[in-house]
C-alpha atoms as a PDB file:
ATOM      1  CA  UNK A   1      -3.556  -6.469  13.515  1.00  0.00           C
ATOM      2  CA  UNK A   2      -3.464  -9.910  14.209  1.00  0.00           C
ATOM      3  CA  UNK A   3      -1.591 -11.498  10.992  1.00  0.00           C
ATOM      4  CA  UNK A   4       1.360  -8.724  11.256  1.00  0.00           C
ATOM      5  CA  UNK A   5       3.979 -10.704  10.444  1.00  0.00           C
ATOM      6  CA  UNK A   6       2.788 -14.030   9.182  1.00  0.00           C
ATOM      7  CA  UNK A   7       4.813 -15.699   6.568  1.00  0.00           C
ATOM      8  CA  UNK A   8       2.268 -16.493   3.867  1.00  0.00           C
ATOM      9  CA  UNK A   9       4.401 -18.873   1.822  1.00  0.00           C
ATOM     10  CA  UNK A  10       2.235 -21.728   2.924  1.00  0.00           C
ATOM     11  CA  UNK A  11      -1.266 -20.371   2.561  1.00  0.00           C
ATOM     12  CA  UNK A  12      -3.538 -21.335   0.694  1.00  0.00           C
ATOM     13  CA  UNK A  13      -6.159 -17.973  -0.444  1.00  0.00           C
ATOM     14  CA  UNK A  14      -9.723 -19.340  -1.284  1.00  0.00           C
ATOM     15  CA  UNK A  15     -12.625 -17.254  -2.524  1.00  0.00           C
ATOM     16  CA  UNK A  16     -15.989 -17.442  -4.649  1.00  0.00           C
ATOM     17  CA  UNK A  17     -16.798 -15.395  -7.462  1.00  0.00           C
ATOM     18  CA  UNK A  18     -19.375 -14.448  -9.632  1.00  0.00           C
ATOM     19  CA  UNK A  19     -18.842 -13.971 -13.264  1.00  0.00           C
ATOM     20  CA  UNK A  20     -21.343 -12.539 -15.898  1.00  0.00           C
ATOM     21  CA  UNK A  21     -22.024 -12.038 -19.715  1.00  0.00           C
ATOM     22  CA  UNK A  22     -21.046  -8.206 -20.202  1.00  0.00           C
ATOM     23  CA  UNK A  23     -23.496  -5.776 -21.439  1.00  0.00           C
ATOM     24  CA  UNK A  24     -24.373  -6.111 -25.323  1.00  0.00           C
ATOM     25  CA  UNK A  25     -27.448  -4.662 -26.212  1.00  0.00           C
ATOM     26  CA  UNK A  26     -27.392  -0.580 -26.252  1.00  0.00           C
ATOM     27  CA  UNK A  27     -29.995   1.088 -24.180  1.00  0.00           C
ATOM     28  CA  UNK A  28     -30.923   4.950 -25.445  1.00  0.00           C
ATOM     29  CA  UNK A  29     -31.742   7.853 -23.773  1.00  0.00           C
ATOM     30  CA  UNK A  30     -32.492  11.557 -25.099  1.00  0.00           C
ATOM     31  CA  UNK A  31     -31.389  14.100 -23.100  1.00  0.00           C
ATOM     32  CA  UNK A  32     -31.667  17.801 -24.510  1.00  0.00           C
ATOM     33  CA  UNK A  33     -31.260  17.111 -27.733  1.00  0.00           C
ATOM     34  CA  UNK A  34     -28.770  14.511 -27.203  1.00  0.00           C
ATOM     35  CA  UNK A  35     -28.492  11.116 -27.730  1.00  0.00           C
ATOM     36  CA  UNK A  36     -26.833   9.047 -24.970  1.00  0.00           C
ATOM     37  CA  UNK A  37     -26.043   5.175 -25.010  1.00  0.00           C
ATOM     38  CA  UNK A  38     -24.839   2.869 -22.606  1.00  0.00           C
ATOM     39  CA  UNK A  39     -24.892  -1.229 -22.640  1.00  0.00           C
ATOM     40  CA  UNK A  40     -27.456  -3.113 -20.317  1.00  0.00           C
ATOM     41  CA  UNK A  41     -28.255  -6.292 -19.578  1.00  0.00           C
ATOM     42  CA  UNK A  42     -31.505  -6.826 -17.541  1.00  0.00           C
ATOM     43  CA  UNK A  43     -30.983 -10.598 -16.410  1.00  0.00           C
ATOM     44  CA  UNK A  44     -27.197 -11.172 -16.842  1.00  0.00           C
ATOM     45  CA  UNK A  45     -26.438 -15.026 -17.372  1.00  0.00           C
ATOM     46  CA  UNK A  46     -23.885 -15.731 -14.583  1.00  0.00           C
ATOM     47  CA  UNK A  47     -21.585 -18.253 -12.498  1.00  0.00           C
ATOM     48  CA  UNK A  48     -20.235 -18.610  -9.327  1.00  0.00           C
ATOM     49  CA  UNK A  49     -16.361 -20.157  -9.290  1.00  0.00           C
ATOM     50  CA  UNK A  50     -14.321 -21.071  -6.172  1.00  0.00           C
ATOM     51  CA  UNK A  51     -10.611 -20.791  -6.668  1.00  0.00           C
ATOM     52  CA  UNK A  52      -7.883 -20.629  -4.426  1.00  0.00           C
ATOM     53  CA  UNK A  53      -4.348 -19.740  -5.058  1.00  0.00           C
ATOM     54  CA  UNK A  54      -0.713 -20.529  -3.587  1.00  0.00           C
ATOM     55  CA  UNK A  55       2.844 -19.749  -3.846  1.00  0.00           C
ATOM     56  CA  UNK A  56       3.889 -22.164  -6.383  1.00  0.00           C
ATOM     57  CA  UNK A  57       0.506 -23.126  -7.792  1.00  0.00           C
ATOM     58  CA  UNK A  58      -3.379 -23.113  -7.825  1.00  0.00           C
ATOM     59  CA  UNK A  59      -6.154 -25.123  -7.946  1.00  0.00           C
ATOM     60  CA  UNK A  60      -8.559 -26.070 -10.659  1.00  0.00           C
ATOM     61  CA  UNK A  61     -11.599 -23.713 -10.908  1.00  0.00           C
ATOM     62  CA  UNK A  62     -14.461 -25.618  -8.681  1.00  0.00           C
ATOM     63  CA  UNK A  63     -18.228 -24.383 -10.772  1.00  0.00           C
ATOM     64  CA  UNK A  64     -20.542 -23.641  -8.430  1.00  0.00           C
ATOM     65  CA  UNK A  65     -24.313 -24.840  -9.385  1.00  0.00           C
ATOM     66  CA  UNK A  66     -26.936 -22.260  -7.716  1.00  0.00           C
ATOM     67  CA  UNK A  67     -25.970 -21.017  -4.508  1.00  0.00           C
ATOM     68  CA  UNK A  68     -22.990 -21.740  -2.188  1.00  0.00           C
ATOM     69  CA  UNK A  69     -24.376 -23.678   0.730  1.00  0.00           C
ATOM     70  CA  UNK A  70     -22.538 -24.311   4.105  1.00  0.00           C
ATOM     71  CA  UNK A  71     -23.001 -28.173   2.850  1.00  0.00           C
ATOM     72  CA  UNK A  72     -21.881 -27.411  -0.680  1.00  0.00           C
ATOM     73  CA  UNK A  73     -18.519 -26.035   0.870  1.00  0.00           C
ATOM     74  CA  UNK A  74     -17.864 -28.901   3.157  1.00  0.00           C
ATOM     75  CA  UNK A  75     -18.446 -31.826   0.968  1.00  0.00           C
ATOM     76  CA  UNK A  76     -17.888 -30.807  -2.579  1.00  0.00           C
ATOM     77  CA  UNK A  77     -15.566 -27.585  -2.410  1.00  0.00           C
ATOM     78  CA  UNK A  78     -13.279 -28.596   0.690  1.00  0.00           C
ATOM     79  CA  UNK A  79     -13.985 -32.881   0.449  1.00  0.00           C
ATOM     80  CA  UNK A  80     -13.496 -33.283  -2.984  1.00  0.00           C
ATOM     81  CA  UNK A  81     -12.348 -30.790  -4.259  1.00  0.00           C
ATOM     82  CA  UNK A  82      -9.236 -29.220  -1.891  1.00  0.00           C
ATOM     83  CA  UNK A  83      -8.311 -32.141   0.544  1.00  0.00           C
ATOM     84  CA  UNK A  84      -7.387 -33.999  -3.186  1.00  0.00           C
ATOM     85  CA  UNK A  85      -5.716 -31.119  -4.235  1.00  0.00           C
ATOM     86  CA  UNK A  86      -3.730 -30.736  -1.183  1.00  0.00           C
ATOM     87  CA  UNK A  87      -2.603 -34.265  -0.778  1.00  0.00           C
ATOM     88  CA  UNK A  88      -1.542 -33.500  -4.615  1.00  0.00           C
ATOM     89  CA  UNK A  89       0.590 -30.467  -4.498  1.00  0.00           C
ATOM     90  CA  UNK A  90       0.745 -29.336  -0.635  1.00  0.00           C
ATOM     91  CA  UNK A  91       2.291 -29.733   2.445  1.00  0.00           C
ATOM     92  CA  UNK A  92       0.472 -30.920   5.138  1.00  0.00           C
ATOM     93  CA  UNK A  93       0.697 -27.585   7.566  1.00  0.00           C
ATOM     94  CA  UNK A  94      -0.939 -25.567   4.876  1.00  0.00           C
ATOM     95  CA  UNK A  95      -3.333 -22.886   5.838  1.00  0.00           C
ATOM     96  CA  UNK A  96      -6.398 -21.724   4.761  1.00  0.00           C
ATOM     97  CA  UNK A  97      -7.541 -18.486   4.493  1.00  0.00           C
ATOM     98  CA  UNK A  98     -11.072 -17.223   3.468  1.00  0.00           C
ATOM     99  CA  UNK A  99     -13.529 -15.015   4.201  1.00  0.00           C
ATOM    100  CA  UNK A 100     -16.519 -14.632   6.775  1.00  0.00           C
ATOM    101  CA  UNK A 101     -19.182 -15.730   4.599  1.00  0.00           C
ATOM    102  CA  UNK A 102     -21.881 -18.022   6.192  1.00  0.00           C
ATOM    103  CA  UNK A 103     -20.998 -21.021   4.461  1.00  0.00           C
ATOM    104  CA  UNK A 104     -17.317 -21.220   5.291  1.00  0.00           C
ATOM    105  CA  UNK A 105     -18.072 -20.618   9.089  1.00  0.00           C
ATOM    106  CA  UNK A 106     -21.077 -22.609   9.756  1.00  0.00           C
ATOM    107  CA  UNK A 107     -20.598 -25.589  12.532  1.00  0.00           C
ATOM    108  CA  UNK A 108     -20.642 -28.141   9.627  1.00  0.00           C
ATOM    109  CA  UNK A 109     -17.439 -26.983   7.605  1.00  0.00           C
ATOM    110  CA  UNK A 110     -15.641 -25.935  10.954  1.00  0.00           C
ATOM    111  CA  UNK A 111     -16.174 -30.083  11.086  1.00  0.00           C
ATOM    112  CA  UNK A 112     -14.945 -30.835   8.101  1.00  0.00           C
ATOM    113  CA  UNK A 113     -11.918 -28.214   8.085  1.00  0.00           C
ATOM    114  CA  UNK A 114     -11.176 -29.987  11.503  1.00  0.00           C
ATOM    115  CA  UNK A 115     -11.582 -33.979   9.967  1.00  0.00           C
ATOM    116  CA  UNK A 116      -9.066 -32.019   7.484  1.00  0.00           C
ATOM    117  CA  UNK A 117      -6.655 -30.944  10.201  1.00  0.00           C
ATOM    118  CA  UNK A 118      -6.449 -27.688   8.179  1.00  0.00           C
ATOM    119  CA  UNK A 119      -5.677 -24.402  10.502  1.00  0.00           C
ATOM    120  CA  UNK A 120      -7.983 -21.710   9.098  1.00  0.00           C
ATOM    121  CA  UNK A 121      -7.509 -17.776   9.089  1.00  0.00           C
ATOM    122  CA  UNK A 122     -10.620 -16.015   8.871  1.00  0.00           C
ATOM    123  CA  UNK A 123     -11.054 -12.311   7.698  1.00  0.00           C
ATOM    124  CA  UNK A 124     -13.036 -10.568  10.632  1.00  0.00           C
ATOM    125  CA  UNK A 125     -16.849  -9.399   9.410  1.00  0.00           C
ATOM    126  CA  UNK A 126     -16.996  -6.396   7.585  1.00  0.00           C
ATOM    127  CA  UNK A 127     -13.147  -5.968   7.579  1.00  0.00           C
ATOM    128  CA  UNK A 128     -10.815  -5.040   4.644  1.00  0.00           C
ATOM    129  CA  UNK A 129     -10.861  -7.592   2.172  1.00  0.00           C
ATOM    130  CA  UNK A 130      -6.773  -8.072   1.613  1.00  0.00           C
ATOM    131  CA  UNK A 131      -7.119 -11.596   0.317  1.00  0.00           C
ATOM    132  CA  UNK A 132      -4.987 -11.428  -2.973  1.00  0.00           C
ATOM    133  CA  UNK A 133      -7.020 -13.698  -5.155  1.00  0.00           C
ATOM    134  CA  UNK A 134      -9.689 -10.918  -4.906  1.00  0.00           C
ATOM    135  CA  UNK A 135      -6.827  -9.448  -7.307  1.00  0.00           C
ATOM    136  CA  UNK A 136      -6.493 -12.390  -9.728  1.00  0.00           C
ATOM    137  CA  UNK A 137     -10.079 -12.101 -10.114  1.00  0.00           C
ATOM    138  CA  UNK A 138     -10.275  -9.007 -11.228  1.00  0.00           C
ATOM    139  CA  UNK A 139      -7.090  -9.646 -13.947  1.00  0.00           C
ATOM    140  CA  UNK A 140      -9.336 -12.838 -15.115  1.00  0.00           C
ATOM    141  CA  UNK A 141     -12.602 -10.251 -15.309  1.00  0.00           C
ATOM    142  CA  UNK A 142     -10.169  -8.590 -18.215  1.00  0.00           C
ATOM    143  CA  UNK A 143      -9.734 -11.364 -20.168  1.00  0.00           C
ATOM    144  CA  UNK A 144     -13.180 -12.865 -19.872  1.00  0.00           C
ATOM    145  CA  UNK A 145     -14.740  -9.542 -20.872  1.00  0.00           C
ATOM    146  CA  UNK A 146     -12.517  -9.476 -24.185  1.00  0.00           C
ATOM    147  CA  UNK A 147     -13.866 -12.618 -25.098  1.00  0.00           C
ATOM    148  CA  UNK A 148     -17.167 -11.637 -25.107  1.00  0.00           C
ATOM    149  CA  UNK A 149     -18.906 -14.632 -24.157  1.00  0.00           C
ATOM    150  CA  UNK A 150     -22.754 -15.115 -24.980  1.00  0.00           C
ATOM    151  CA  UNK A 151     -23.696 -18.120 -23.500  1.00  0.00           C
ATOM    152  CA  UNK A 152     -23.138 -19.627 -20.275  1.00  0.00           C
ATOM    153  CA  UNK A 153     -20.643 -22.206 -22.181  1.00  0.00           C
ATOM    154  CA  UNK A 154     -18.978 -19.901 -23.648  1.00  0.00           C
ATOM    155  CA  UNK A 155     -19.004 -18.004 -20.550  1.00  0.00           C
ATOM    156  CA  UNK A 156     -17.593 -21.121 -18.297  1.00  0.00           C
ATOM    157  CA  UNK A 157     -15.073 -22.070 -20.676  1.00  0.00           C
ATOM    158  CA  UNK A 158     -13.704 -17.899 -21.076  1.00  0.00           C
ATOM    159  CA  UNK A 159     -13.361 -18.330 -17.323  1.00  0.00           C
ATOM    160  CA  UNK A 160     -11.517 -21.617 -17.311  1.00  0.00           C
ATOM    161  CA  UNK A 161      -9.825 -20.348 -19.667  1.00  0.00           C
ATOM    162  CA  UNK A 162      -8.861 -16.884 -18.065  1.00  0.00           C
ATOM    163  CA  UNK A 163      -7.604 -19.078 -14.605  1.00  0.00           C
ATOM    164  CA  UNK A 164      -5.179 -20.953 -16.382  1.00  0.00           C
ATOM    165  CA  UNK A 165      -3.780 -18.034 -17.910  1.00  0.00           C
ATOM    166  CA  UNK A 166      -2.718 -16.037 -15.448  1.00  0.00           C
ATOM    167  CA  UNK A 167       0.799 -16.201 -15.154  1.00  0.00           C
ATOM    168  CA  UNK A 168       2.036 -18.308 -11.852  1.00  0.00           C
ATOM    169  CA  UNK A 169       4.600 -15.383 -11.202  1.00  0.00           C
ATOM    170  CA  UNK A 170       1.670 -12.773 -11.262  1.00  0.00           C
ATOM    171  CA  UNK A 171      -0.507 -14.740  -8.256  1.00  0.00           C
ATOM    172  CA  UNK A 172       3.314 -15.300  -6.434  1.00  0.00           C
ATOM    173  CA  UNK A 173       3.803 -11.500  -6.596  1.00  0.00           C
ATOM    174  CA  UNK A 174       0.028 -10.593  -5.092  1.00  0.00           C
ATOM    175  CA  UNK A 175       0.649 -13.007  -2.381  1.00  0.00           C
ATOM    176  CA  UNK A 176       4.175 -11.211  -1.475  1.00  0.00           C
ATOM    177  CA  UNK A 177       2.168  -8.160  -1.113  1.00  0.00           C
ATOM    178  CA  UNK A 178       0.295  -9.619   1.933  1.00  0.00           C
ATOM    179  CA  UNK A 179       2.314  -7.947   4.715  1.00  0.00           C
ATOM    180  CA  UNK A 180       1.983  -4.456   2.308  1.00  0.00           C
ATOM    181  CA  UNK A 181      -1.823  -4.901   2.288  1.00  0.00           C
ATOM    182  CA  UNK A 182      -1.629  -5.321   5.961  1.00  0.00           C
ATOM    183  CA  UNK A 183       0.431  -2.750   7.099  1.00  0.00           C
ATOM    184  CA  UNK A 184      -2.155  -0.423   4.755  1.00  0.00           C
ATOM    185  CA  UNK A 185      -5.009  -1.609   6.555  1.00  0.00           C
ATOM    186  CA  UNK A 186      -2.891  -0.965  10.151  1.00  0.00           C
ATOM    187  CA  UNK A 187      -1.824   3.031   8.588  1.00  0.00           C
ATOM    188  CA  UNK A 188      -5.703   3.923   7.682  1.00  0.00           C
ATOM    189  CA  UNK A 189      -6.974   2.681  11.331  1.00  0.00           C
ATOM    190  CA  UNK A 190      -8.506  -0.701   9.992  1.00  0.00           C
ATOM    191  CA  UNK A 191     -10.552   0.877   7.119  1.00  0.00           C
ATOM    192  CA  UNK A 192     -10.435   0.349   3.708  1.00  0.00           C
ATOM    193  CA  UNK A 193      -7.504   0.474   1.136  1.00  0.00           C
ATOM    194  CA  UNK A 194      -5.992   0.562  -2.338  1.00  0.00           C
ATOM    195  CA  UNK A 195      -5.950  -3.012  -2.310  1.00  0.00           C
END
């Protein structure tokens, strides 16, 4: 595999995600004489977040307005968003890595990661996904969900909210696990794993 080995103290592990109002209304069904319920939610009020994480640190929670767009990435997630962030808390030989999505390998943000002089690791298409933050996302899903938002405020703020709280030693230990989540993806041929 072609990061066996890296160190991964100086990467920085980017993502979008897409967080939603929980099921509160109670759909029922009858089923011989039984009564079964389970929560739905037809049109789920939701929000996409971009977030990346570091040894030593994170960055603010970027709120993504409709769709992520190949020029929404360059100019307002990587522009002015990151490259401030960086100069802030980073060393210059940072590294990047995200995933194959459309809008983080389209020409225009290969530009701007280049004006940036930021190297870039890319997960291969339909690979694994080992990136750890996929991990602090799910530990922020948690929290949000016990809030029990029920607006899209109240929704943005449980999210803020859930980002800051997540101990710094917690996304330090996922990223140590790197060269783990590797070596499972090497042992099971390249297919999925546990992580």
């Amino acid at each position: 595999m072609e990061h066996d080995g890296e160190s991964w103290e100086s990467t920085l592990f980017s993502d979008e995600s897409v967080f939603q109002i929980g099921g509160h209304r109670l759909k029922r069904w009858e089923f011989d004489d039984e009564e079964i319920f389970f929560q739905t939610v037809k049109f789920p009020t939701k929000i996409m977040v971009w977030g990346a994480i570091h040894k030593g640190g994170r960055t603010s929670l970027y709120i993504v307005e409709g769709t992520m767009t190949a020029d929404k990435y360059s100019s307002e997630v990587l522009d002015k968003h990151l490259k401030p962030y960086m100069r802030e808390n980073c060393r210059q030989w940072y590294r990047l890595y995200q995933d194959g999505a459309s809008s983080h390998t389209a020409k225009l943000t290969k530009r701007r990661v280049a004006a940036m002089r930021l190297k870039v690791m890319t997960s291969p298409p339909n690979s694994p996904d080992i990136n750890p933050i996929e991990n602090i996302w799910g530990l922020m899903d948690v929290h949000i969900k016990e809030k029990e938002p029920r607006t899209k405020a109240e929704l943005v703020a449980a999210v803020k909210e859930a980002w800051e709280k997540i101990p710094q030693n917690t996304i330090d230990n996922v990223i140590d696990s790197m060269p783990r989540r590797i070596q499972a993806v090497m042992d099971n041929d390249g297919k999925w794993t546990k992580y």
